[in-house]
Protein backbone atom coordinates (compact mmCIF):
# COMPACT_ATOMS: atom_id res chain seq x y z
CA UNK A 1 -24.04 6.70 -12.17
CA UNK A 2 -23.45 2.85 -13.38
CA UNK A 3 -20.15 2.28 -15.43
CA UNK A 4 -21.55 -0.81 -17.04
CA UNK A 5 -21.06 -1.85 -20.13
CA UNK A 6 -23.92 -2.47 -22.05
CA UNK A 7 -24.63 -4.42 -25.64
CA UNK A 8 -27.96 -3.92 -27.56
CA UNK A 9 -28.47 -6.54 -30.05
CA UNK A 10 -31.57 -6.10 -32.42
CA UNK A 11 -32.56 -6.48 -35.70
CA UNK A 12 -35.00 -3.42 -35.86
CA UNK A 13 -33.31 0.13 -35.39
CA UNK A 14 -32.97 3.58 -36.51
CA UNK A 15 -33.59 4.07 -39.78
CA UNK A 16 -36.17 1.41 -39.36
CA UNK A 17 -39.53 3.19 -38.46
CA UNK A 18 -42.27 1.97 -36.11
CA UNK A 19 -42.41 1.95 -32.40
CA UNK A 20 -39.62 -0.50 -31.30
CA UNK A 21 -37.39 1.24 -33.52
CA UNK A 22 -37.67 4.35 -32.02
CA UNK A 23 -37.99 2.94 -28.61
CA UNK A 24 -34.46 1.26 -28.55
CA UNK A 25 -32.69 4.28 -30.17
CA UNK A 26 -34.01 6.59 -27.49
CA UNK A 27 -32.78 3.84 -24.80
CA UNK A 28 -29.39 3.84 -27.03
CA UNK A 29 -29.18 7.52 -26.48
CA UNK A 30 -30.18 7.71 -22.89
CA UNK A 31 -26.99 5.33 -22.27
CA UNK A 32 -24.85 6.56 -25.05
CA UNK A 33 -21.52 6.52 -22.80
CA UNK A 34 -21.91 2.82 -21.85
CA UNK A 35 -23.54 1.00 -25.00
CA UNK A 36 -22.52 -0.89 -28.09
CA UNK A 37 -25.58 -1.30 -30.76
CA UNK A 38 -25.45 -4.42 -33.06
CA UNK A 39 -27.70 -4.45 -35.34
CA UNK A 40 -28.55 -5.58 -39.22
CA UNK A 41 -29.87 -2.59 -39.91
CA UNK A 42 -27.50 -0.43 -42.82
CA UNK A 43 -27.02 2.79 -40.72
CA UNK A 44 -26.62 6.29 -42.19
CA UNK A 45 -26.27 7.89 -39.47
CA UNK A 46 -24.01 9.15 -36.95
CA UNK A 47 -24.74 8.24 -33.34
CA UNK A 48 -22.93 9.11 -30.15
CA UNK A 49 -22.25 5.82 -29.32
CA UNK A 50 -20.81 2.58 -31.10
CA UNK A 51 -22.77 0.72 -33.74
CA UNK A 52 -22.08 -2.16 -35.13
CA UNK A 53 -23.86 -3.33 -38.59
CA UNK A 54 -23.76 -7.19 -38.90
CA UNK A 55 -25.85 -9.65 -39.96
CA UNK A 56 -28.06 -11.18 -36.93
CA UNK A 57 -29.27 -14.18 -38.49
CA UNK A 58 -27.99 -17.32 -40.54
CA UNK A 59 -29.46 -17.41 -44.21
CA UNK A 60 -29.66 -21.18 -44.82
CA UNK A 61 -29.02 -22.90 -41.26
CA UNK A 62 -31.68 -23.48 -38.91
CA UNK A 63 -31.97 -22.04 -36.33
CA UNK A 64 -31.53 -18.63 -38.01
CA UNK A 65 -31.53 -16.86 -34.90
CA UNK A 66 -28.57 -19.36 -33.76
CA UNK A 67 -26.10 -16.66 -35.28
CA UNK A 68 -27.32 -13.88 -32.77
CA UNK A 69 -26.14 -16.90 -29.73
CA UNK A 70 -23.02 -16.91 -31.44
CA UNK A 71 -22.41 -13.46 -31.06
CA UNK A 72 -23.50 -13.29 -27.38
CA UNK A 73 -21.15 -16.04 -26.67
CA UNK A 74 -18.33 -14.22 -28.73
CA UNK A 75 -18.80 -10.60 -26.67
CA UNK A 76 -19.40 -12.51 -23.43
CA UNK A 77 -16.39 -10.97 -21.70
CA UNK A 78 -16.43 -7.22 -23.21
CA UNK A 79 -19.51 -6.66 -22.21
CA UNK A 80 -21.71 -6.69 -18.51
C-alpha cells in the first residue's frame, strides 16, 4: 500500500448533501490514513482523518478562487 500523502481541497463536503459531496467523503474515507481535507464547509463531525475548515475563496479580490492557489503553494512541501 502507497504511503503518500494526500490533500483534498474542496469547497463542497460532508455535511453538504448532493452527489459530489458524498463522493469525496467516501474517497476521504477510503484513504483516511494518508489524507488531509480542506474545506469551507463548518464540520460537525468527527472523521478519521484530518480536516481542516478554512475559507477557500477571497471575498472582495478577484480572482476569488486565487486564495485556494495560495494555499496549494503554502502546503506544497507537506503534502505529495
Amino acid at each position: 500500500m502507497s504511503t503518500n500523502r494526500l490533500l483534498l481541497l474542496t469547497p463542497d463536503f460532508h455535511p453538504n448533501v448532493g452527489g459530489v459531496a458524498r463522493y469525496l467523503e467516501r474517497l476521504a474515507d477510503h484513504f483516511a490514513d494518508r489524507i488531509t481535507v480542506v474545506t469551507s464547509v463548518q464540520q460537525v463531525a468527527v472523521f478519521p482523518y484530518k480536516v481542516i475548515q478554512t475559507d477557500l475563496l477571497f471575498k472582495t479580490l478577484w480572482p476569488h478562487w486565487m486564495k485556494s492557489i495560495f494555499l496549494l503553494f503554502q502546503k506544497r512541501n507537506e503534502y505529495d
